[in-house]
PDB file of N, CA and C in Angstrom:
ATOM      1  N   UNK A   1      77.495  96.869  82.534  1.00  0.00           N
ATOM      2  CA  UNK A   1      78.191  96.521  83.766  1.00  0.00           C
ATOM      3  C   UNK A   1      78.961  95.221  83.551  1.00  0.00           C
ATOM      4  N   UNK A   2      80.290  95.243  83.846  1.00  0.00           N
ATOM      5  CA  UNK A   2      81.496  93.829  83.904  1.00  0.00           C
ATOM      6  C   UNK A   2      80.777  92.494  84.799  1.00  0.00           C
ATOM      7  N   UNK A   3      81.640  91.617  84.489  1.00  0.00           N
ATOM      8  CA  UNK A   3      81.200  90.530  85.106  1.00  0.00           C
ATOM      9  C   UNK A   3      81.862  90.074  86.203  1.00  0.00           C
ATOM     10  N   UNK A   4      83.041  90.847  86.649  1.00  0.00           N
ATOM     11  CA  UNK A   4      83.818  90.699  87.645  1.00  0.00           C
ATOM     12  C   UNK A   4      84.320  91.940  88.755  1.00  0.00           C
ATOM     13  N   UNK A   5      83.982  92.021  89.834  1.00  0.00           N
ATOM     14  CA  UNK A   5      84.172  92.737  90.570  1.00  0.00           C
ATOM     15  C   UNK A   5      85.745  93.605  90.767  1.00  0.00           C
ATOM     16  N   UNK A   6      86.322  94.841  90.323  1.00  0.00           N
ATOM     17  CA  UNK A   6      86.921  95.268  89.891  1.00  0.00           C
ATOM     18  C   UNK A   6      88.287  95.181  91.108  1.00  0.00           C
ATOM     19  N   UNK A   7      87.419  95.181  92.478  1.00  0.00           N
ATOM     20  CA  UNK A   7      87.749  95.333  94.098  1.00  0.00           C
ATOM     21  C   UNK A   7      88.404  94.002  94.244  1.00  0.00           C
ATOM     22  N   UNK A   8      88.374  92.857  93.371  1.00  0.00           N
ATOM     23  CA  UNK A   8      88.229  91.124  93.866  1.00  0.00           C
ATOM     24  C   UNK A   8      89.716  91.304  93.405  1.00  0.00           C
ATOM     25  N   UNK A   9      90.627  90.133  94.604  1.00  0.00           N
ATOM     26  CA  UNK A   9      91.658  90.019  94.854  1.00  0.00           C
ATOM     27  C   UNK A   9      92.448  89.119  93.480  1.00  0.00           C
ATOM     28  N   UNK A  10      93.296  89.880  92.694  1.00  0.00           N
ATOM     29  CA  UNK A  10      93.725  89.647  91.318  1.00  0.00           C
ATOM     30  C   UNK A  10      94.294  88.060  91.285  1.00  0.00           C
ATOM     31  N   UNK A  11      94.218  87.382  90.514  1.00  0.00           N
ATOM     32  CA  UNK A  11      95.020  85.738  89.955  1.00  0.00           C
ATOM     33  C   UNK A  11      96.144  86.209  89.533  1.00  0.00           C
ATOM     34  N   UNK A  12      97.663  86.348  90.445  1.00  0.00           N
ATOM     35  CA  UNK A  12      98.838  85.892  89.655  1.00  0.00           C
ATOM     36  C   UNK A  12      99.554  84.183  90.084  1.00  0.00           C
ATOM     37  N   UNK A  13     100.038  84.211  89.034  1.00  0.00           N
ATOM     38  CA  UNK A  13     100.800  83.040  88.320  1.00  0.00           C
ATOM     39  C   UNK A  13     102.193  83.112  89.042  1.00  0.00           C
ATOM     40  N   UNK A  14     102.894  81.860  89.380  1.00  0.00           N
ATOM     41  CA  UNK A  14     104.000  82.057  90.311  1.00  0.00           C
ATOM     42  C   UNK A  14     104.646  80.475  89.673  1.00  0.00           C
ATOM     43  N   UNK A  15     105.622  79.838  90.061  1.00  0.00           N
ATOM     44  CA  UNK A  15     106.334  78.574  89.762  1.00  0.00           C
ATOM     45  C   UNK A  15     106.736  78.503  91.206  1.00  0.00           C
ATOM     46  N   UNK A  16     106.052  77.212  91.367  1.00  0.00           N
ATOM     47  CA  UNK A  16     106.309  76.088  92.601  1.00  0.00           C
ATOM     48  C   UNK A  16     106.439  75.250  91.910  1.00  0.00           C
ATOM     49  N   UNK A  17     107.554  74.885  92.703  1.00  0.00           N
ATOM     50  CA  UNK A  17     108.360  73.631  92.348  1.00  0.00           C
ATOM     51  C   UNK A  17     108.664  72.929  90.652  1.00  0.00           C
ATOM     52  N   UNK A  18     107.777  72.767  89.882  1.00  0.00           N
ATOM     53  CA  UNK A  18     108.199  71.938  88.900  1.00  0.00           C
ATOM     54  C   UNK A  18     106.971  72.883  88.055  1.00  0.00           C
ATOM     55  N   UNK A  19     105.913  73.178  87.978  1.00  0.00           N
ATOM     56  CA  UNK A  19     104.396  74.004  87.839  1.00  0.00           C
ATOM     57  C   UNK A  19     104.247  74.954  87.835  1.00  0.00           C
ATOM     58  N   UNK A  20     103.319  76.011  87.269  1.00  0.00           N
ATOM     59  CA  UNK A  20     102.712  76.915  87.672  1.00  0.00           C
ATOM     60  C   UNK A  20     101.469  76.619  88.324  1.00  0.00           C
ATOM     61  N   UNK A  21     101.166  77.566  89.538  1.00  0.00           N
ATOM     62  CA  UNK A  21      99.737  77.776  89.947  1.00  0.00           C
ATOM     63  C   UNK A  21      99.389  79.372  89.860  1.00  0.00           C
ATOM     64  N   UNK A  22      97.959  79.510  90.335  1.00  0.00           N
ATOM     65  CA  UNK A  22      97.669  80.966  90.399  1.00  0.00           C
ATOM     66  C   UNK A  22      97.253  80.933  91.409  1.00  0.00           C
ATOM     67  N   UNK A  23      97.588  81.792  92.310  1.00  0.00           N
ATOM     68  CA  UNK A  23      97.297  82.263  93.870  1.00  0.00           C
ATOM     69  C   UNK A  23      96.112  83.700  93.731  1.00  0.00           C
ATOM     70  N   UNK A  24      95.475  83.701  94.098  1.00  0.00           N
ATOM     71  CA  UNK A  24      94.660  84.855  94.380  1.00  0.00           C
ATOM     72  C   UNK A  24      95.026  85.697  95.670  1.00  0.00           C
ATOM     73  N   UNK A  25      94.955  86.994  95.473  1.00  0.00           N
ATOM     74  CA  UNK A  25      95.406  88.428  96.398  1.00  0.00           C
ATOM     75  C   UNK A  25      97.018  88.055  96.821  1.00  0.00           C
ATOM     76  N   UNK A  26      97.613  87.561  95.656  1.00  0.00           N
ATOM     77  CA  UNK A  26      99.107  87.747  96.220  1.00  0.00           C
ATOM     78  C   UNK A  26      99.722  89.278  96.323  1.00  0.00           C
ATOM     79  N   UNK A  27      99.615  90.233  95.342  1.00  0.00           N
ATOM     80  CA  UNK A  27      99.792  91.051  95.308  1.00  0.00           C
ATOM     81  C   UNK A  27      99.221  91.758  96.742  1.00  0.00           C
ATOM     82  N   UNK A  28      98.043  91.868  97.182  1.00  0.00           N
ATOM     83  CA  UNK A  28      97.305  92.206  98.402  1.00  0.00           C
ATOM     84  C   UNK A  28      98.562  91.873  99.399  1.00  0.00           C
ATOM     85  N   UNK A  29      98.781  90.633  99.694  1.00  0.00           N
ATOM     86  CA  UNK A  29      99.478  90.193 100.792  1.00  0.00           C
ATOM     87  C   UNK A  29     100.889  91.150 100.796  1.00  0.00           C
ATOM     88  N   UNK A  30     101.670  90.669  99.328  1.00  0.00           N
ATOM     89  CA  UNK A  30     102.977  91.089  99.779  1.00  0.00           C
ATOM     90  C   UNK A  30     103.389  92.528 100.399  1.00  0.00           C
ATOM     91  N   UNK A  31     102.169  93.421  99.593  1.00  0.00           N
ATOM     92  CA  UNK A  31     102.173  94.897 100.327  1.00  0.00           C
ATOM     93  C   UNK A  31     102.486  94.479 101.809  1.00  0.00           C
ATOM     94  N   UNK A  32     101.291  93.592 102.378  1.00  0.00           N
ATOM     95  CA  UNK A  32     100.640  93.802 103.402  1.00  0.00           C
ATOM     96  C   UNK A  32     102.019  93.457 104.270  1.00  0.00           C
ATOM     97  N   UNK A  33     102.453  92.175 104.013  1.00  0.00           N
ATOM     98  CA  UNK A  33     103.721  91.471 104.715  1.00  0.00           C
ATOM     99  C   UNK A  33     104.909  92.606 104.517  1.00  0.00           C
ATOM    100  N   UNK A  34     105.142  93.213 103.519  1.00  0.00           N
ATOM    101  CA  UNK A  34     106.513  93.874 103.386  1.00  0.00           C
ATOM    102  C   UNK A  34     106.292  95.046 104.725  1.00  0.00           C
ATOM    103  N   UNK A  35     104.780  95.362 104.609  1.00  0.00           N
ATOM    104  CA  UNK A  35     104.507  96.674 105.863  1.00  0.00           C
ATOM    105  C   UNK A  35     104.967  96.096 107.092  1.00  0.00           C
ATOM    106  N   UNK A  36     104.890  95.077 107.242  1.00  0.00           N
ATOM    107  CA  UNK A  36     105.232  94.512 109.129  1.00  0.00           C
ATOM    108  C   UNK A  36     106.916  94.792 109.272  1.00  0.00           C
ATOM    109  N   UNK A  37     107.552  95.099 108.429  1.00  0.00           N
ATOM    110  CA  UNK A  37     109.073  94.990 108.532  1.00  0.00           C
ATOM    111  C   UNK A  37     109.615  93.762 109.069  1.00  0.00           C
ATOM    112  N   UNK A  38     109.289  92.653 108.542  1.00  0.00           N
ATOM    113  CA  UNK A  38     109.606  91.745 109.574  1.00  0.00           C
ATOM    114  C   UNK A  38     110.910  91.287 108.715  1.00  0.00           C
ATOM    115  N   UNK A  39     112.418  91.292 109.429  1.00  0.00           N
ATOM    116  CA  UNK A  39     113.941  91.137 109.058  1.00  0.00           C
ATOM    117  C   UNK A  39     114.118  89.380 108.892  1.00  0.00           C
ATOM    118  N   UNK A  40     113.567  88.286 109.648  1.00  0.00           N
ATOM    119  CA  UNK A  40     114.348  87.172 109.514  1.00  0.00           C
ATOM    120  C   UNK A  40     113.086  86.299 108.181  1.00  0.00           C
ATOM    121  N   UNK A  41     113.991  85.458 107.319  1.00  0.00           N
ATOM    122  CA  UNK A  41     113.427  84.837 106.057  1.00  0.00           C
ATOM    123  C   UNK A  41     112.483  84.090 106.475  1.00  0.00           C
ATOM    124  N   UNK A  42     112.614  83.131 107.580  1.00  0.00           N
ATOM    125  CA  UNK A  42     111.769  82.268 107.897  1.00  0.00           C
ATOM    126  C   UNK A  42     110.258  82.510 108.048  1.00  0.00           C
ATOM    127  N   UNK A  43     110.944  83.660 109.174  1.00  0.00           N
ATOM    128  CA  UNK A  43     108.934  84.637 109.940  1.00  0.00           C
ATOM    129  C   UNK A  43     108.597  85.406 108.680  1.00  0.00           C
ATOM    130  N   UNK A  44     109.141  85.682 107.412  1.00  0.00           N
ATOM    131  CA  UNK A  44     108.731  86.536 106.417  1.00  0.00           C
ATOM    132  C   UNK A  44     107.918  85.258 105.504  1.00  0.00           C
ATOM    133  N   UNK A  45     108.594  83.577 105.241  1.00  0.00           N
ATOM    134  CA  UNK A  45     108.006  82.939 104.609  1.00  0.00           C
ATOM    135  C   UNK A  45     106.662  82.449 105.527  1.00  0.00           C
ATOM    136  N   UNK A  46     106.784  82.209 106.305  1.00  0.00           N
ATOM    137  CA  UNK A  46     105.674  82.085 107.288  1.00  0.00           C
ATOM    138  C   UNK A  46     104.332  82.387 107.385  1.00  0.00           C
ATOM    139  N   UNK A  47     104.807  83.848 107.177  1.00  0.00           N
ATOM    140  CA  UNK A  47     103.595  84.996 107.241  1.00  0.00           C
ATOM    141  C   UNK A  47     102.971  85.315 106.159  1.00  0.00           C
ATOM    142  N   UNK A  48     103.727  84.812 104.452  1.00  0.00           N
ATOM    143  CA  UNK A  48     103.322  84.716 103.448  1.00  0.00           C
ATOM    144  C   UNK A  48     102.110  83.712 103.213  1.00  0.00           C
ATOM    145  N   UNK A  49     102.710  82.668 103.469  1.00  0.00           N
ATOM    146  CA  UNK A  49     102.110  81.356 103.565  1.00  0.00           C
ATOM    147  C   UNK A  49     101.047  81.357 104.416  1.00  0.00           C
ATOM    148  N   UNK A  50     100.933  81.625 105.299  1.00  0.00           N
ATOM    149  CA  UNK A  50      99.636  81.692 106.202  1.00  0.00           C
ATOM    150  C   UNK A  50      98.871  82.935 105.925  1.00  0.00           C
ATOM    151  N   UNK A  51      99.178  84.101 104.959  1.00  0.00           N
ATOM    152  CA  UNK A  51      98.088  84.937 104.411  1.00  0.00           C
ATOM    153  C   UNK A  51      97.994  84.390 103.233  1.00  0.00           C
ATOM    154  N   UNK A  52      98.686  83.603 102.143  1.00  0.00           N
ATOM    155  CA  UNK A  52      98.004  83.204 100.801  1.00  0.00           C
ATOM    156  C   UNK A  52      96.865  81.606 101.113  1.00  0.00           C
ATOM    157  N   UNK A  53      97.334  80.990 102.770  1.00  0.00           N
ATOM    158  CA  UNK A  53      95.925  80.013 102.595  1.00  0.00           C
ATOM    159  C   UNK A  53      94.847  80.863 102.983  1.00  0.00           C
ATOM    160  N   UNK A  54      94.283  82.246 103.245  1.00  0.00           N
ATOM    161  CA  UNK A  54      93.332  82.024 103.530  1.00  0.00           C
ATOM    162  C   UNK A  54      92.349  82.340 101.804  1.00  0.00           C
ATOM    163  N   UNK A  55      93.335  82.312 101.370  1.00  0.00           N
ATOM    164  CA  UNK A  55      92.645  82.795 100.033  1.00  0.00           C
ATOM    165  C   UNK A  55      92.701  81.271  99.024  1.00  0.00           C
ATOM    166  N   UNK A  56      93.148  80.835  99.270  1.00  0.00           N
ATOM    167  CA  UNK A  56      93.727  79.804  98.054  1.00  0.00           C
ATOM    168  C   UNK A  56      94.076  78.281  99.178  1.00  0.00           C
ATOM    169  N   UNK A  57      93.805  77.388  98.581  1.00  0.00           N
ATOM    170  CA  UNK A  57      93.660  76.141  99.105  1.00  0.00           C
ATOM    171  C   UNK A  57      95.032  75.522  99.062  1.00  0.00           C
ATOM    172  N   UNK A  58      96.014  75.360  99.827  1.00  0.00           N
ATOM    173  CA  UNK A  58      97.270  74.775  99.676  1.00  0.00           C
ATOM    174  C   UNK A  58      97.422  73.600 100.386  1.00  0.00           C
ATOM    175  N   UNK A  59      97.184  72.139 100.314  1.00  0.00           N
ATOM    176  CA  UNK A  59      97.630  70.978 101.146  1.00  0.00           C
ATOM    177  C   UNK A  59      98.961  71.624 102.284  1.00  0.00           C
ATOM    178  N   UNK A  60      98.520  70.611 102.908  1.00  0.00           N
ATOM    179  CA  UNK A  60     100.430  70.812 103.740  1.00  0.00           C
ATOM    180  C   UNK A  60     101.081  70.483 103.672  1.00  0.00           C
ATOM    181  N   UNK A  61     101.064  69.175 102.783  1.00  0.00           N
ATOM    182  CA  UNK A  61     101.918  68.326 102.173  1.00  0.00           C
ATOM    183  C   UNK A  61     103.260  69.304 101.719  1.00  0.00           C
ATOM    184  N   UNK A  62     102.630  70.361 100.816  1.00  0.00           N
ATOM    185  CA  UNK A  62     103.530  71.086  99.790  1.00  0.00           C
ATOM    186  C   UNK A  62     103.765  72.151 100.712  1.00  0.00           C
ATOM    187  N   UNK A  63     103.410  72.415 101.711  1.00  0.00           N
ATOM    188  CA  UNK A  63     103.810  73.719 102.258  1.00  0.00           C
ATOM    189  C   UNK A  63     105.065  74.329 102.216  1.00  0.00           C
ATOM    190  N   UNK A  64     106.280  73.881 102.453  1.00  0.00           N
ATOM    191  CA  UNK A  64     107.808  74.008 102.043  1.00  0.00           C
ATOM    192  C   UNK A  64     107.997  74.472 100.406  1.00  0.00           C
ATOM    193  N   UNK A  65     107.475  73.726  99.714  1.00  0.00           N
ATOM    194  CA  UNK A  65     107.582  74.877  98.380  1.00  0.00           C
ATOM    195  C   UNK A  65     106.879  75.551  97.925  1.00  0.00           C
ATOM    196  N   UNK A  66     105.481  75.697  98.504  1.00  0.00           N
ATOM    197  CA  UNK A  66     104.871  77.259  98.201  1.00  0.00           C
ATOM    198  C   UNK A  66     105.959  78.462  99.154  1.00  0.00           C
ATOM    199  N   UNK A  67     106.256  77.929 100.504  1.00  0.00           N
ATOM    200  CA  UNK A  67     106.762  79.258 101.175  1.00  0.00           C
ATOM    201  C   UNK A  67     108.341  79.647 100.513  1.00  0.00           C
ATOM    202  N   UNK A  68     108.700  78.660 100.170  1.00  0.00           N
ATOM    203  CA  UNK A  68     110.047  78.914  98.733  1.00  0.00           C
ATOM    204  C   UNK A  68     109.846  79.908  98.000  1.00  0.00           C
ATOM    205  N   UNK A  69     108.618  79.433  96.868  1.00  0.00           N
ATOM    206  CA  UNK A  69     107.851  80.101  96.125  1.00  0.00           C
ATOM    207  C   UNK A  69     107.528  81.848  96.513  1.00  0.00           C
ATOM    208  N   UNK A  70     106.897  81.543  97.305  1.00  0.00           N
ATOM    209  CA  UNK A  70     106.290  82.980  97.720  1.00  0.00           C
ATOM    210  C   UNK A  70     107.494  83.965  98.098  1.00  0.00           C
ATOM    211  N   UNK A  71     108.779  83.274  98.640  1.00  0.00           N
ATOM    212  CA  UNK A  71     110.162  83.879  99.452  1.00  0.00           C
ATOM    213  C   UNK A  71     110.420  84.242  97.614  1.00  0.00           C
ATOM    214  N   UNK A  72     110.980  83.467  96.973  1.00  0.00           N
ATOM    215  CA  UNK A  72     111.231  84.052  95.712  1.00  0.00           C
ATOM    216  C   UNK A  72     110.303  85.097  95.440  1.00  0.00           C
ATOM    217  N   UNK A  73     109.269  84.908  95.059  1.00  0.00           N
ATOM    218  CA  UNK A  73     108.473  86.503  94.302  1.00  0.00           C
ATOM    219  C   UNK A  73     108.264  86.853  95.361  1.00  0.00           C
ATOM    220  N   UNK A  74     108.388  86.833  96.483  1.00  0.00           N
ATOM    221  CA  UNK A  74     108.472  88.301  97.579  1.00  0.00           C
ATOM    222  C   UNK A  74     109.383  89.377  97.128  1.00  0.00           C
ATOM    223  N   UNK A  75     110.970  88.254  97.359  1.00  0.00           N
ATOM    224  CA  UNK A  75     112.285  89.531  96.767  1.00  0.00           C
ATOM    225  C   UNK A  75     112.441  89.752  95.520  1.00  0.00           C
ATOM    226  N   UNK A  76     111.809  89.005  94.392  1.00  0.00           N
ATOM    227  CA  UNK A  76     111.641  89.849  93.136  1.00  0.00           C
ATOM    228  C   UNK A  76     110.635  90.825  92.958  1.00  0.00           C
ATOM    229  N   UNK A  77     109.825  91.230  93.750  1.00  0.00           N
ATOM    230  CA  UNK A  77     109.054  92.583  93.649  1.00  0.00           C
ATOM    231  C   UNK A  77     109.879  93.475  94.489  1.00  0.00           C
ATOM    232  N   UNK A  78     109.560  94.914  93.526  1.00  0.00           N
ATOM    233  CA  UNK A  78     110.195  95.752  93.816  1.00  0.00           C
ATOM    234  C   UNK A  78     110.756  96.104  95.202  1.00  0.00           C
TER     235      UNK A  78
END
């Protein structure tokens, strides 16, 4: 038997700002966000950002370039 739960929300790698970090269940989210159809950039970075903190610890300091971040690899997935 593995040592990691097969179900547990995957680590990808993204570039904020100057860095890489790894966000956990990004993949999870963006499904989830692309399903709401939601049309304006802002309420789409928004809604990113407030489903990747509940997984992953983001100050608020930086909040403006994770939701950058996340707006970029939102529209580079398919």
């Amino acid at each position: 038997m593995g040592c990691c739960d097969p179900k547990a929300p995957r680590l990808i790698s993204i570039r904020v700002g100057d860095g890489q970090v790894g966000l956990r269940g990004l993949d999870i989210i963006v499904e989830a966000v692309r399903g709401l159809d939601l049309q304006k950039e802002e309420e789409i970075k928004q809604e990113l950002l407030s489903r990747v903190k509940l997984f992953n610890y983001i100050p608020d300091s930086v909040n403006g370039k994770y939701a950058e971040a996340l707006w970029e690899y939102y529209n580079g997935q398919g």
